[in-house]
PDB file of N, CA and C in Angstrom:
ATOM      1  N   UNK A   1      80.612 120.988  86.327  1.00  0.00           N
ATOM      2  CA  UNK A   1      81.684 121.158  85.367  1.00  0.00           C
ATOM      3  C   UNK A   1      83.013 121.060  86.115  1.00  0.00           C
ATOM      4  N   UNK A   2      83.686 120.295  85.607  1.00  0.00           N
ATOM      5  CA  UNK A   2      84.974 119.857  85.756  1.00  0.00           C
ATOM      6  C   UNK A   2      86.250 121.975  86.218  1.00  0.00           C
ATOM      7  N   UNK A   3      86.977 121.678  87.320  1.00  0.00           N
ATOM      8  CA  UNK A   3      88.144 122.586  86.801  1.00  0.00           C
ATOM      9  C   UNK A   3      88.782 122.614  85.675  1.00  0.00           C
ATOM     10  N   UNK A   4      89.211 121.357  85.479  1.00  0.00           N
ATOM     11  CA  UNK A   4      90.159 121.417  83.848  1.00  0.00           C
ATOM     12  C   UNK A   4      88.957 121.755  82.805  1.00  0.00           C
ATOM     13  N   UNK A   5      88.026 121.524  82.860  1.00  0.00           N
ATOM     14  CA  UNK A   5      87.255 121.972  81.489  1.00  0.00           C
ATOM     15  C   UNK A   5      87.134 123.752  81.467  1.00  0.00           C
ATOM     16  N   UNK A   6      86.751 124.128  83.204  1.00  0.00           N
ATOM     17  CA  UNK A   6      86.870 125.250  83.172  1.00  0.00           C
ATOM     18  C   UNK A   6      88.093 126.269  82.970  1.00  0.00           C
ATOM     19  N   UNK A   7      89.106 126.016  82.832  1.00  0.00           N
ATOM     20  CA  UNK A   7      90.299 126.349  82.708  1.00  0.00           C
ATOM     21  C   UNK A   7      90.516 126.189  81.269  1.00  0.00           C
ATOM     22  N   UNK A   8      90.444 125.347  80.783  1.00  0.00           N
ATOM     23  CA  UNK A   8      90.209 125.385  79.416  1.00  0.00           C
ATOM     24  C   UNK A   8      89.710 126.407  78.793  1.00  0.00           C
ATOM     25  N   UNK A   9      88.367 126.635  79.405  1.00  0.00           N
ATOM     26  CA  UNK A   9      87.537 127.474  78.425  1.00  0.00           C
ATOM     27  C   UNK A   9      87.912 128.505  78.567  1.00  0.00           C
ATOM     28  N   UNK A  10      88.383 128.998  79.745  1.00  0.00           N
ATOM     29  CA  UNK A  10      89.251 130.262  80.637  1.00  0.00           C
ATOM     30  C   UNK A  10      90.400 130.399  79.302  1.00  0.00           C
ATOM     31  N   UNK A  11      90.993 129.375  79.045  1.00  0.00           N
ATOM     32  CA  UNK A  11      92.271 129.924  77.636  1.00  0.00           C
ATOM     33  C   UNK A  11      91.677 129.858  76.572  1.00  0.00           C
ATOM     34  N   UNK A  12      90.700 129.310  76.116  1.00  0.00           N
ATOM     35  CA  UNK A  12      90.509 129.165  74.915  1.00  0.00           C
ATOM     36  C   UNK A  12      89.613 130.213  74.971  1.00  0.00           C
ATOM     37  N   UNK A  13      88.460 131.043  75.637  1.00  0.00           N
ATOM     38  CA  UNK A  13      87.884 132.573  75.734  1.00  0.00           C
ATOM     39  C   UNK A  13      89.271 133.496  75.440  1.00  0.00           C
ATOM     40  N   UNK A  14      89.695 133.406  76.283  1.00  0.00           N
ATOM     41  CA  UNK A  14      90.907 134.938  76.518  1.00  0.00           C
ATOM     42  C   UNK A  14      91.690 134.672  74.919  1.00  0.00           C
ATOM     43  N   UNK A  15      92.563 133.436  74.530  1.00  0.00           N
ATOM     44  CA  UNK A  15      93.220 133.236  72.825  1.00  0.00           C
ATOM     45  C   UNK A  15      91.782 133.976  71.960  1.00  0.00           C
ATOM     46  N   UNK A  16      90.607 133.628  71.853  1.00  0.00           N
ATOM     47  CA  UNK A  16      89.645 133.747  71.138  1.00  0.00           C
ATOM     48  C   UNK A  16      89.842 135.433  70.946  1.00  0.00           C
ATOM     49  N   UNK A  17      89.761 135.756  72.510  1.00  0.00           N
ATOM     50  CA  UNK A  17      89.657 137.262  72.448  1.00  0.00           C
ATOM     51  C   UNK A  17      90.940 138.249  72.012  1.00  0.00           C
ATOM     52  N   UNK A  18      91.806 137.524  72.292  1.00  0.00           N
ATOM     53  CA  UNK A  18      93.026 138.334  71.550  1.00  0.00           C
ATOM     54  C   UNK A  18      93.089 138.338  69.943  1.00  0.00           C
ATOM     55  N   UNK A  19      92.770 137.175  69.526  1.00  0.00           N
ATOM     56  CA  UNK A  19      92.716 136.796  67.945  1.00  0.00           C
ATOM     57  C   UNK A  19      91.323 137.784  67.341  1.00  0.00           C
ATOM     58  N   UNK A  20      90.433 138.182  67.894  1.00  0.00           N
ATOM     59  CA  UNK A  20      89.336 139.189  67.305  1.00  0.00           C
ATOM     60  C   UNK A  20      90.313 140.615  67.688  1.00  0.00           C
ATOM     61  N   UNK A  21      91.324 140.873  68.437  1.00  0.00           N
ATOM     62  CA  UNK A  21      91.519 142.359  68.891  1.00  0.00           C
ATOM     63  C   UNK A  21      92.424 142.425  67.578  1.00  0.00           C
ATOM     64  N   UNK A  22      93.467 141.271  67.630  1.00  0.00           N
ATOM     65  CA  UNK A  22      94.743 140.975  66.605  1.00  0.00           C
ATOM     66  C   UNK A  22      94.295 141.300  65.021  1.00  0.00           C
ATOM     67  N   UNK A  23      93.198 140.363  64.634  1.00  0.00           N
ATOM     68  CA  UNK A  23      91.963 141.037  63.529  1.00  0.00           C
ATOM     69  C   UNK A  23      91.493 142.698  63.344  1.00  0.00           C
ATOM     70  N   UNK A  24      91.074 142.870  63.936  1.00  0.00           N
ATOM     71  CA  UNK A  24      90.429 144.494  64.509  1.00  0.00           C
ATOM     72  C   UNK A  24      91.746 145.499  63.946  1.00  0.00           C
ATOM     73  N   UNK A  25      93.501 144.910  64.707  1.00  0.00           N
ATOM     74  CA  UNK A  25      94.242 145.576  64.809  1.00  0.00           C
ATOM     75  C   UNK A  25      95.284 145.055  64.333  1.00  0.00           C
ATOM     76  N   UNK A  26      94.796 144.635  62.304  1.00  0.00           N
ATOM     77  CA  UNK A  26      96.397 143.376  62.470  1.00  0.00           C
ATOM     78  C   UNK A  26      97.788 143.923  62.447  1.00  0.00           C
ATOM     79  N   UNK A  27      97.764 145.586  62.545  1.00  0.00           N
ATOM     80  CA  UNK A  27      99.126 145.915  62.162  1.00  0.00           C
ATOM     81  C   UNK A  27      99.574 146.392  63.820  1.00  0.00           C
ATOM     82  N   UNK A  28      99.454 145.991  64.727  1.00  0.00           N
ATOM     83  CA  UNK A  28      99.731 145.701  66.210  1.00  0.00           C
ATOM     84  C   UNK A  28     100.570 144.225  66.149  1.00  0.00           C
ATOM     85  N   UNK A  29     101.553 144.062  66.338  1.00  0.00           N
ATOM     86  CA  UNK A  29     102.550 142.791  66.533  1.00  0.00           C
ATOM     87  C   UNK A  29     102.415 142.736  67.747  1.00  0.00           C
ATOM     88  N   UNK A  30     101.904 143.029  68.756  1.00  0.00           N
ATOM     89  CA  UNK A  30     101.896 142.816  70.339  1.00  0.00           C
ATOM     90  C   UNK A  30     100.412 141.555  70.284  1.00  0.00           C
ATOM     91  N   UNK A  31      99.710 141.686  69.476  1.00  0.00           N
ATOM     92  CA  UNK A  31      98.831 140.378  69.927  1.00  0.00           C
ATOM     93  C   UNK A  31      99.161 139.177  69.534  1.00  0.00           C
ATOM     94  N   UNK A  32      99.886 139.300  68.518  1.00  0.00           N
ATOM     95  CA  UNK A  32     100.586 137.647  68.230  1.00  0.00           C
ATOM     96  C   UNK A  32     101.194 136.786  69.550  1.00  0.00           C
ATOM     97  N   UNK A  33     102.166 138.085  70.068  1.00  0.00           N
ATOM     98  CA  UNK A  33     102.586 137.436  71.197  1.00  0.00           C
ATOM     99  C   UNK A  33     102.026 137.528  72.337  1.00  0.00           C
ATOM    100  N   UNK A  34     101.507 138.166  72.719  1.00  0.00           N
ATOM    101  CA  UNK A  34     100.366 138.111  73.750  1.00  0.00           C
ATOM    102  C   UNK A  34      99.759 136.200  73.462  1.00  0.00           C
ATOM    103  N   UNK A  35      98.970 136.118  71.912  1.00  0.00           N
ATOM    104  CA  UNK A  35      98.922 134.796  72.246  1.00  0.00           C
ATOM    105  C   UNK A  35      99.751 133.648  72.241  1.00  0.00           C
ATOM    106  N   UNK A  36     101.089 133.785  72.378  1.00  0.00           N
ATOM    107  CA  UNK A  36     102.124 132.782  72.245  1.00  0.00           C
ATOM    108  C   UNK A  36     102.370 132.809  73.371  1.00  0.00           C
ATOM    109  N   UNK A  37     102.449 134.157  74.337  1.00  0.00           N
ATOM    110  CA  UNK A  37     102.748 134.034  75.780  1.00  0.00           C
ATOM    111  C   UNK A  37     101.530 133.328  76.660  1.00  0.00           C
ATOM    112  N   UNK A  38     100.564 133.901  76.340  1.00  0.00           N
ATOM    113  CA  UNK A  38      99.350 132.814  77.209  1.00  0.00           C
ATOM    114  C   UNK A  38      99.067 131.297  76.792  1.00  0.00           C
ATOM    115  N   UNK A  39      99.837 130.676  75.344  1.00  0.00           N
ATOM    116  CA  UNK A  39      99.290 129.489  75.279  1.00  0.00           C
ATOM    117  C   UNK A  39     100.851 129.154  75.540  1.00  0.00           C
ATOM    118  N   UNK A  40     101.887 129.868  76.211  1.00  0.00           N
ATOM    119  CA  UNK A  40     102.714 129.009  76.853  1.00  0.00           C
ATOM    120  C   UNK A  40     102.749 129.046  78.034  1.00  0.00           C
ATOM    121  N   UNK A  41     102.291 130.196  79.208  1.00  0.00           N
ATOM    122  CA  UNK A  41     101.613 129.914  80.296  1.00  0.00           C
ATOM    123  C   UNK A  41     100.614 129.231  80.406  1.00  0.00           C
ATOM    124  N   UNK A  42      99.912 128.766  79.446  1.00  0.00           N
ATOM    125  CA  UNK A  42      98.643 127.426  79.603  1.00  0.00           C
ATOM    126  C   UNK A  42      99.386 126.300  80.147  1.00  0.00           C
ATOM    127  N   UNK A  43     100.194 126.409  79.112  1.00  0.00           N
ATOM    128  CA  UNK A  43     101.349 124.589  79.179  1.00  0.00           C
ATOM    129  C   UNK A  43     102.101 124.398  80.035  1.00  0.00           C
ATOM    130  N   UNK A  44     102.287 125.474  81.001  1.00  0.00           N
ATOM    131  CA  UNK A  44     103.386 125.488  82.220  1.00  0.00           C
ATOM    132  C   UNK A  44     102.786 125.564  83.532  1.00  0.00           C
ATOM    133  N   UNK A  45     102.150 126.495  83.549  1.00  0.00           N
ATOM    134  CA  UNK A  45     101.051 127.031  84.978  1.00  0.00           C
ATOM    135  C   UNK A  45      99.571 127.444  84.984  1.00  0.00           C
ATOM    136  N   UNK A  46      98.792 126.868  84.365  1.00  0.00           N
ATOM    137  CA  UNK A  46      97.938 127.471  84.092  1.00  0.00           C
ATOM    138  C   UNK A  46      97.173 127.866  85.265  1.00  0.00           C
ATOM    139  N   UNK A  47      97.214 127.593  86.004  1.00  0.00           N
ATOM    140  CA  UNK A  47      96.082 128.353  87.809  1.00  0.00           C
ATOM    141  C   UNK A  47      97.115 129.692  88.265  1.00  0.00           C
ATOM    142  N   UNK A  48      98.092 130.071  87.383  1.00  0.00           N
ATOM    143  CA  UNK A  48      99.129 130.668  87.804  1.00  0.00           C
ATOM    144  C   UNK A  48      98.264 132.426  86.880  1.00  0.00           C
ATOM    145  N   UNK A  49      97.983 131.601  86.044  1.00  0.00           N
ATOM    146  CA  UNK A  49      97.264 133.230  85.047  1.00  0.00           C
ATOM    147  C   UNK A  49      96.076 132.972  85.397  1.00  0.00           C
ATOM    148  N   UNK A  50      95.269 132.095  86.251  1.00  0.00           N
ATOM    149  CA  UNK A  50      93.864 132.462  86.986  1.00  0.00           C
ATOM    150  C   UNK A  50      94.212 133.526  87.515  1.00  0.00           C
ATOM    151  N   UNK A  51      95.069 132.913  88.636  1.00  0.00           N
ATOM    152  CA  UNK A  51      95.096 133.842  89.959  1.00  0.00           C
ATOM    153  C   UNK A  51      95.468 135.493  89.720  1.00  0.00           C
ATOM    154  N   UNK A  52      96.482 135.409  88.570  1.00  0.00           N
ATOM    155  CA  UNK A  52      96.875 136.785  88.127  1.00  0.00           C
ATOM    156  C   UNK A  52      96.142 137.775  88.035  1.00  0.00           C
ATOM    157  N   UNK A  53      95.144 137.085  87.161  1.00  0.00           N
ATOM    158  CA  UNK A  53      93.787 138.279  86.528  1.00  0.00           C
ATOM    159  C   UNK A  53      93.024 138.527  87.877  1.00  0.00           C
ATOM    160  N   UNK A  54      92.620 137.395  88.743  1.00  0.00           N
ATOM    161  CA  UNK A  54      91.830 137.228  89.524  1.00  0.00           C
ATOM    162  C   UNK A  54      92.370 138.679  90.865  1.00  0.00           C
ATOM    163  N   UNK A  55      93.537 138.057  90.883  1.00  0.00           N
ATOM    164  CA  UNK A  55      94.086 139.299  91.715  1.00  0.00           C
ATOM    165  C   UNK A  55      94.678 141.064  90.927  1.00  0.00           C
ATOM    166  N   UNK A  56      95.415 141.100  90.260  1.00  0.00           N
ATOM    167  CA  UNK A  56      95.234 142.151  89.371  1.00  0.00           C
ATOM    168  C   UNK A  56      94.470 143.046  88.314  1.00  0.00           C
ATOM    169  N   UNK A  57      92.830 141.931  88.307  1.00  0.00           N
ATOM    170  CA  UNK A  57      92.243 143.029  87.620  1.00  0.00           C
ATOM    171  C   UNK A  57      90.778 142.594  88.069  1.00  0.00           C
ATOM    172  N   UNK A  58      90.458 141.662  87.985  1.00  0.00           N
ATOM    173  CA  UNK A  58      88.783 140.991  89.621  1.00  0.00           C
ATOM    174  C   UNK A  58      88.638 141.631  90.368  1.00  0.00           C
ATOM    175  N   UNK A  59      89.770 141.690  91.526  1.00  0.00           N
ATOM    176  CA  UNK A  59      89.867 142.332  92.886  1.00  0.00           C
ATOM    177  C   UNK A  59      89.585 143.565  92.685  1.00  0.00           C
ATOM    178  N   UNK A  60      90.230 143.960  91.779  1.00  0.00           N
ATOM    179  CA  UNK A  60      90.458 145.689  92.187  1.00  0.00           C
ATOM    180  C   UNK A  60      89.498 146.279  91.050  1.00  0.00           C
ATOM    181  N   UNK A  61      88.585 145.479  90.318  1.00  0.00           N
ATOM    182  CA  UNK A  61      88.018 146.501  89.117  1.00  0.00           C
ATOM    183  C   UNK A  61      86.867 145.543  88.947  1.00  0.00           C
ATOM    184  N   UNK A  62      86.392 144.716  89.455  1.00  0.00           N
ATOM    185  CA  UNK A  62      84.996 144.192  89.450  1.00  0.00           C
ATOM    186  C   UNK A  62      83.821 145.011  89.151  1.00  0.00           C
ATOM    187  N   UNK A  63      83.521 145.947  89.631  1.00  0.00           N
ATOM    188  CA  UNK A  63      82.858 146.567  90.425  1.00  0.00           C
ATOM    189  C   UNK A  63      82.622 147.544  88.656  1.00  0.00           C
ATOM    190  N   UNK A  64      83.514 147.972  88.364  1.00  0.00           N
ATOM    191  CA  UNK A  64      83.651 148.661  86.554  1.00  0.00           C
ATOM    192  C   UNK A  64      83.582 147.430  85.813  1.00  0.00           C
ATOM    193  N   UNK A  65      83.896 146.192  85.594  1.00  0.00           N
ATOM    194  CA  UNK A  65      83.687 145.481  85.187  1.00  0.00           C
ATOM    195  C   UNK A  65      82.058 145.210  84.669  1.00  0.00           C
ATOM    196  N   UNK A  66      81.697 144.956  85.472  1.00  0.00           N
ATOM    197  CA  UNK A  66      79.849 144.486  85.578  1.00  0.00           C
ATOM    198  C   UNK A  66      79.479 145.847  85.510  1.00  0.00           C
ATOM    199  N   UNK A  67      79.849 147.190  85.544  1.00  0.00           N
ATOM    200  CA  UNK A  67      78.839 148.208  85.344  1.00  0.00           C
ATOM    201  C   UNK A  67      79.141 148.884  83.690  1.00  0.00           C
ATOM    202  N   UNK A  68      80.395 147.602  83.190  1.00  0.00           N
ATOM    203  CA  UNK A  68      80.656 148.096  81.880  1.00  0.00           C
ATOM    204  C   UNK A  68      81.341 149.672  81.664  1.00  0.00           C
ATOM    205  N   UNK A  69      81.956 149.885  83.014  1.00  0.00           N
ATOM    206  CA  UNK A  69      82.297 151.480  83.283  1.00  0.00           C
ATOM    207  C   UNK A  69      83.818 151.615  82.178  1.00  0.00           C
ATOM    208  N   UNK A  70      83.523 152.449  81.395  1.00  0.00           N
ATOM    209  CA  UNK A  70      84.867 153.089  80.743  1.00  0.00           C
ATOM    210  C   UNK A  70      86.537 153.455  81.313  1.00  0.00           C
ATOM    211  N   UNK A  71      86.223 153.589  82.341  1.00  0.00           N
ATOM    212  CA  UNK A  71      87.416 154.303  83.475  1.00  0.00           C
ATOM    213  C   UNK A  71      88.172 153.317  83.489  1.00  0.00           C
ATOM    214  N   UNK A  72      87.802 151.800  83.514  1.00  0.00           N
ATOM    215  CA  UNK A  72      88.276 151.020  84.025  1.00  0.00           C
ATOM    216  C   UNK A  72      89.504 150.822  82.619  1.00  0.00           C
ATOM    217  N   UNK A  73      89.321 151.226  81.621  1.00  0.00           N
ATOM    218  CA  UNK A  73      90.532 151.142  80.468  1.00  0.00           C
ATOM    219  C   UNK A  73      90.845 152.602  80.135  1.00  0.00           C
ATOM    220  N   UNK A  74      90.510 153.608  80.948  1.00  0.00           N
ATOM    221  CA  UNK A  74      90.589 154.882  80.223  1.00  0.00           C
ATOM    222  C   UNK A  74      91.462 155.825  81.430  1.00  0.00           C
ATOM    223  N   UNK A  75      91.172 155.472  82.426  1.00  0.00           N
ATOM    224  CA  UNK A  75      91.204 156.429  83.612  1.00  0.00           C
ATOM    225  C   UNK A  75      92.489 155.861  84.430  1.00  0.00           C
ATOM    226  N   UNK A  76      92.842 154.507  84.349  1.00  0.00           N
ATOM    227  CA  UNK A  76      93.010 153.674  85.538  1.00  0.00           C
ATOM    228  C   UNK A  76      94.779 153.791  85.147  1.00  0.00           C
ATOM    229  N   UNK A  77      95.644 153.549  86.063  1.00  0.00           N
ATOM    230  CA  UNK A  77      97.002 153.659  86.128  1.00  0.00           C
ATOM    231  C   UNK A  77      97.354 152.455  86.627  1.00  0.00           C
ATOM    232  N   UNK A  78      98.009 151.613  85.678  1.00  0.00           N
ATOM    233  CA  UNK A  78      98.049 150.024  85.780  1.00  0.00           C
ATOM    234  C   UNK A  78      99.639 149.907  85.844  1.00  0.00           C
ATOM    235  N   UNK A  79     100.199 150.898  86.334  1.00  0.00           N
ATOM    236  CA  UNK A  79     101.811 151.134  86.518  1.00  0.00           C
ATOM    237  C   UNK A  79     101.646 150.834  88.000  1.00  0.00           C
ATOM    238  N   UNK A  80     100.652 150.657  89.096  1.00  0.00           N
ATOM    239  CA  UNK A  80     100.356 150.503  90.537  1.00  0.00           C
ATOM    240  C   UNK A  80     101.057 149.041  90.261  1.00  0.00           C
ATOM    241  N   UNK A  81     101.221 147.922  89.232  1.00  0.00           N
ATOM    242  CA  UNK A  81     101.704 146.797  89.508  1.00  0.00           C
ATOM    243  C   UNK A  81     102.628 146.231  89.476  1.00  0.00           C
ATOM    244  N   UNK A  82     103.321 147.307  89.660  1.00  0.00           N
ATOM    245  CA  UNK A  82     105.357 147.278  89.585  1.00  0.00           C
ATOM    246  C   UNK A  82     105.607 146.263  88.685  1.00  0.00           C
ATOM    247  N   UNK A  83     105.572 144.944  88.702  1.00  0.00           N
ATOM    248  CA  UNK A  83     106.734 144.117  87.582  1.00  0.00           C
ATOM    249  C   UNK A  83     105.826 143.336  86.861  1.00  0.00           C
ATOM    250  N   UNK A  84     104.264 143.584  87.122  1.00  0.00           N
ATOM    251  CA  UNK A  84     103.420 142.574  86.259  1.00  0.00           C
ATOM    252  C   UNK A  84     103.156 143.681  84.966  1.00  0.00           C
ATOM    253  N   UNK A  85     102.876 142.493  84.409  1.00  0.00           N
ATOM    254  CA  UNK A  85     102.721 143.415  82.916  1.00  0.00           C
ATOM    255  C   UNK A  85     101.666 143.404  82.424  1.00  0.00           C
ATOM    256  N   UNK A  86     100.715 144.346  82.868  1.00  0.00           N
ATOM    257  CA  UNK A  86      99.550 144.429  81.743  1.00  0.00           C
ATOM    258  C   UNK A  86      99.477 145.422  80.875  1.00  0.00           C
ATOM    259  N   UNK A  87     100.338 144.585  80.129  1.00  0.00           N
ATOM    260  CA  UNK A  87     100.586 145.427  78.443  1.00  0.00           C
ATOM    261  C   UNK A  87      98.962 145.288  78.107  1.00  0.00           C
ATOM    262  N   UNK A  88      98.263 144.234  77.922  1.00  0.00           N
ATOM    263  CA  UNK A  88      97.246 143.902  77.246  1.00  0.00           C
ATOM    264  C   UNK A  88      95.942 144.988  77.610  1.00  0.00           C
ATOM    265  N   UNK A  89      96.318 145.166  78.487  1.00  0.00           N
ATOM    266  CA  UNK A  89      94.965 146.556  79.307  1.00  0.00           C
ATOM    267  C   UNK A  89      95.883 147.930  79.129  1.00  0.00           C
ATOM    268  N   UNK A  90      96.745 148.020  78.776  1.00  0.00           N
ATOM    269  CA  UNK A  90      97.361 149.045  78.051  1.00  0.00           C
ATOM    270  C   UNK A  90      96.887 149.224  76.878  1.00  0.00           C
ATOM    271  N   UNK A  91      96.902 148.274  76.054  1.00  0.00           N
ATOM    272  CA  UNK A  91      96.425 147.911  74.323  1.00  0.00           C
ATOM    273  C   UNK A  91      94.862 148.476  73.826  1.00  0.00           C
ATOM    274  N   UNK A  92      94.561 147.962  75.186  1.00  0.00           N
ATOM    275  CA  UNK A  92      92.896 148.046  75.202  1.00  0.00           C
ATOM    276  C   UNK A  92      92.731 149.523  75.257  1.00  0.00           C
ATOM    277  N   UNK A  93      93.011 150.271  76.507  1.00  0.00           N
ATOM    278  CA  UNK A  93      93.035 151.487  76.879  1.00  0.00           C
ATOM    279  C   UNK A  93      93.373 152.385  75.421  1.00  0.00           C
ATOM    280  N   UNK A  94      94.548 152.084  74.961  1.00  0.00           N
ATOM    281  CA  UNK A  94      95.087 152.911  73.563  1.00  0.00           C
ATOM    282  C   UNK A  94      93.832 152.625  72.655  1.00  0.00           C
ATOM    283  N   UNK A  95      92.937 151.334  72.194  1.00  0.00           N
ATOM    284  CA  UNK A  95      91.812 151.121  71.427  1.00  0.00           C
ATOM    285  C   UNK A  95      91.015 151.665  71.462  1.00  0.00           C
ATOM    286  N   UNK A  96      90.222 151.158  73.090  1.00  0.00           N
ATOM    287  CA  UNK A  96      89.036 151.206  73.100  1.00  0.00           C
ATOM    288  C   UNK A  96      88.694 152.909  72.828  1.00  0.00           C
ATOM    289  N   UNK A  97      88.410 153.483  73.123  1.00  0.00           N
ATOM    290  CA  UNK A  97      88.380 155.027  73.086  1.00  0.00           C
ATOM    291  C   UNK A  97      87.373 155.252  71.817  1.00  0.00           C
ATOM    292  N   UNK A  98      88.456 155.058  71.043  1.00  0.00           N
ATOM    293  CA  UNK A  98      87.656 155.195  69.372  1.00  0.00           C
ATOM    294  C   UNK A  98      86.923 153.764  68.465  1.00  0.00           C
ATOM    295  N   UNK A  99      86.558 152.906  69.860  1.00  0.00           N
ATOM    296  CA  UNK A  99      85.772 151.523  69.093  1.00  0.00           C
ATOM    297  C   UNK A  99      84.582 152.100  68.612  1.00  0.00           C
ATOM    298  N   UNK A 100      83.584 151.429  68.003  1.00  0.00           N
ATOM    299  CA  UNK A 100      82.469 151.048  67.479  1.00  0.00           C
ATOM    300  C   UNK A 100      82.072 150.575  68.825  1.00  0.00           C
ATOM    301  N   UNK A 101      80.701 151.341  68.903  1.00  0.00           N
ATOM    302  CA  UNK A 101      79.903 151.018  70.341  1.00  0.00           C
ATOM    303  C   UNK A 101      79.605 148.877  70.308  1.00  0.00           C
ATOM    304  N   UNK A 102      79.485 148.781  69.326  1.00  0.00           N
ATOM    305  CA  UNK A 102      79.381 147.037  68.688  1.00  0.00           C
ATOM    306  C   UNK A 102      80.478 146.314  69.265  1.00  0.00           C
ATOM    307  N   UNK A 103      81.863 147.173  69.425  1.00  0.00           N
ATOM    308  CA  UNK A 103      83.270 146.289  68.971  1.00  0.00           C
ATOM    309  C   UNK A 103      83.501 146.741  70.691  1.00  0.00           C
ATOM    310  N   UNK A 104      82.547 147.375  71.420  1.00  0.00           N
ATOM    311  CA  UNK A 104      83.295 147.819  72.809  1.00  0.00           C
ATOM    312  C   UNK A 104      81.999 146.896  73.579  1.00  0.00           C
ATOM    313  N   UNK A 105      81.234 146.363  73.036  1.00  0.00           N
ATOM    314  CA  UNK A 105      80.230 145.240  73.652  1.00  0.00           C
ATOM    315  C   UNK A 105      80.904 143.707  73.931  1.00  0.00           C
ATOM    316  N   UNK A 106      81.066 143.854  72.667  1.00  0.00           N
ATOM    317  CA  UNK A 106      81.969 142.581  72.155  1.00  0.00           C
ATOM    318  C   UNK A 106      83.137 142.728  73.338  1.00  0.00           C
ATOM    319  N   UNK A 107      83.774 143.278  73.241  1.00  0.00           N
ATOM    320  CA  UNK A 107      85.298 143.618  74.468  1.00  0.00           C
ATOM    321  C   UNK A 107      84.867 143.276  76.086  1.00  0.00           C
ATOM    322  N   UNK A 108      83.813 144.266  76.317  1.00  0.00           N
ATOM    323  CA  UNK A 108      82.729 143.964  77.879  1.00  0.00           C
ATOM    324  C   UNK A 108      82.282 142.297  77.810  1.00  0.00           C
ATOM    325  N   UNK A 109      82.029 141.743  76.539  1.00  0.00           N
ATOM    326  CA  UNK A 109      81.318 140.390  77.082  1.00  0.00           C
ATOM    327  C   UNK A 109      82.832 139.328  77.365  1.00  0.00           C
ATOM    328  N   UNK A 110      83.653 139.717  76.473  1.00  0.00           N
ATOM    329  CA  UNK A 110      84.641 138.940  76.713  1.00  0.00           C
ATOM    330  C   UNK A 110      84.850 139.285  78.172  1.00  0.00           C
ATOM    331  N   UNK A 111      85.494 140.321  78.570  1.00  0.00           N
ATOM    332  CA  UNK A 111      86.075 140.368  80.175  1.00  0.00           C
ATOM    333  C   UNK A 111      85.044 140.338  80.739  1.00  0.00           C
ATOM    334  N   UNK A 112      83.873 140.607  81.410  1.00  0.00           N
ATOM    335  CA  UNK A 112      82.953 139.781  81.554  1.00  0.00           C
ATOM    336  C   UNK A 112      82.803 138.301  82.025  1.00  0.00           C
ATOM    337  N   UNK A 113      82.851 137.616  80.665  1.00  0.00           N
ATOM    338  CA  UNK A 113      83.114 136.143  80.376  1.00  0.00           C
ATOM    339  C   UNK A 113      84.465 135.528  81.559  1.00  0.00           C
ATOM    340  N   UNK A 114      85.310 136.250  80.961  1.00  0.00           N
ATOM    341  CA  UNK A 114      86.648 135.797  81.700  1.00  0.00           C
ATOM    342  C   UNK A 114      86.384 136.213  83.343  1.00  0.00           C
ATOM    343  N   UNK A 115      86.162 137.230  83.659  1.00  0.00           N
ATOM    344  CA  UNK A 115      86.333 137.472  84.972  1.00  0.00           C
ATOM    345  C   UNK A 115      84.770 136.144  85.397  1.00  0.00           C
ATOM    346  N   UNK A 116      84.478 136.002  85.318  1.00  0.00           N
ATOM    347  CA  UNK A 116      83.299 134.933  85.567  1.00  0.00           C
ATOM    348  C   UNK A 116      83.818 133.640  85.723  1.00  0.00           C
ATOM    349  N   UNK A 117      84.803 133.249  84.421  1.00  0.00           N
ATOM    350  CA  UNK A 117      85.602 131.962  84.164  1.00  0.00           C
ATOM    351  C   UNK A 117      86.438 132.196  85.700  1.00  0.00           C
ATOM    352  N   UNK A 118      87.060 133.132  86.151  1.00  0.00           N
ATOM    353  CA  UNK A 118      88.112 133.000  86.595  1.00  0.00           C
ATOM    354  C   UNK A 118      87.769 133.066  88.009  1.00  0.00           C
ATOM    355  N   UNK A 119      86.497 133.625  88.508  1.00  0.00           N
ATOM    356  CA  UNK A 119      86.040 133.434  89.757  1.00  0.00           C
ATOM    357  C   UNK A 119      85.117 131.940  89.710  1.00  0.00           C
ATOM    358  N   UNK A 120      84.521 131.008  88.705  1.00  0.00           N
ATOM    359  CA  UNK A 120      84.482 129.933  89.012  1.00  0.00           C
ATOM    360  C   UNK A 120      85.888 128.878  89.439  1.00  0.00           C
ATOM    361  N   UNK A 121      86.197 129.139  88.274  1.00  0.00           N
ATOM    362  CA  UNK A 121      87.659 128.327  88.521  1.00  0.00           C
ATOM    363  C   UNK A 121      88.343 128.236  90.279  1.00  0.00           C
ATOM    364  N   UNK A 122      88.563 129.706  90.720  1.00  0.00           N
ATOM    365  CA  UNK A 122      89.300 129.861  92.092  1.00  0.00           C
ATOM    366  C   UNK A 122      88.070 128.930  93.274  1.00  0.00           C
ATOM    367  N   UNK A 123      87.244 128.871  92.975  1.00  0.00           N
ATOM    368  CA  UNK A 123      85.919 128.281  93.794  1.00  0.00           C
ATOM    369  C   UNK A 123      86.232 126.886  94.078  1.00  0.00           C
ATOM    370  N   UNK A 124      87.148 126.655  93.005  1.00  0.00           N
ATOM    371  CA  UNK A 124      87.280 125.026  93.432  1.00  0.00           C
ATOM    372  C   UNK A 124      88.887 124.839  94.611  1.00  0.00           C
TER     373      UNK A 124
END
């Protein structure tokens, strides 16, 4: 498989997944733009929001990632990243708590998915 296909699927997973949270939560105005900001970092840099996730939330939370651990949106202090903004793992953190064990599967396969997308992608 191609990088550009994988990169692709890398935006079109993560849009997918904001548009089910945006659903879930339509009276939240932060996911609209969340997806206007990532499908305009698609069009400008896109290996630029690989590397982001890859380094701000791969590196340091893999490990909760794959064990599906709660802490990792509940516990964790994402103010350690001075000027990056992960509003979006803020969003989550404020959600997840009171999901539907269904709607917090669904959430794990997406990041999951993505952190997978995003360590193939850097491989090339």
């Amino acid at each position: 498989m191609s990088k550009k296909i994988l990169i692709d699927t890398f935006f079109n997973q993560f849009t997918d997944f904001l548009k089910q949270l945006e659903n879930m939560y339509p009276d939240d105005t932060d996911f609209p733009v969340f997806i206007t900001t990532l499908n305009l970092l698609k069009s400008t840099n896109p290996i630029l929001v690989v590397k982001f996730v890859k380094e701000n939330i791969v590196d340091l939370y893999k490990d909760k990632i794959l064990n599906k651990d709660e802490s990792f949106f509940l516990d964790q202090d994402y103010t350690q990243h001075g000027d990056v903004d992960l509003n979006i793992v803020h969003k989550l953190k404020k959600y997840v708590k009171d999901m539907s064990p269904n709607s917090k599967d669904v959430v794990w396969k997406y990041i999951d998915l993505l952190m997978k997308l995003c360590l193939k992608i850097l491989q090339f």
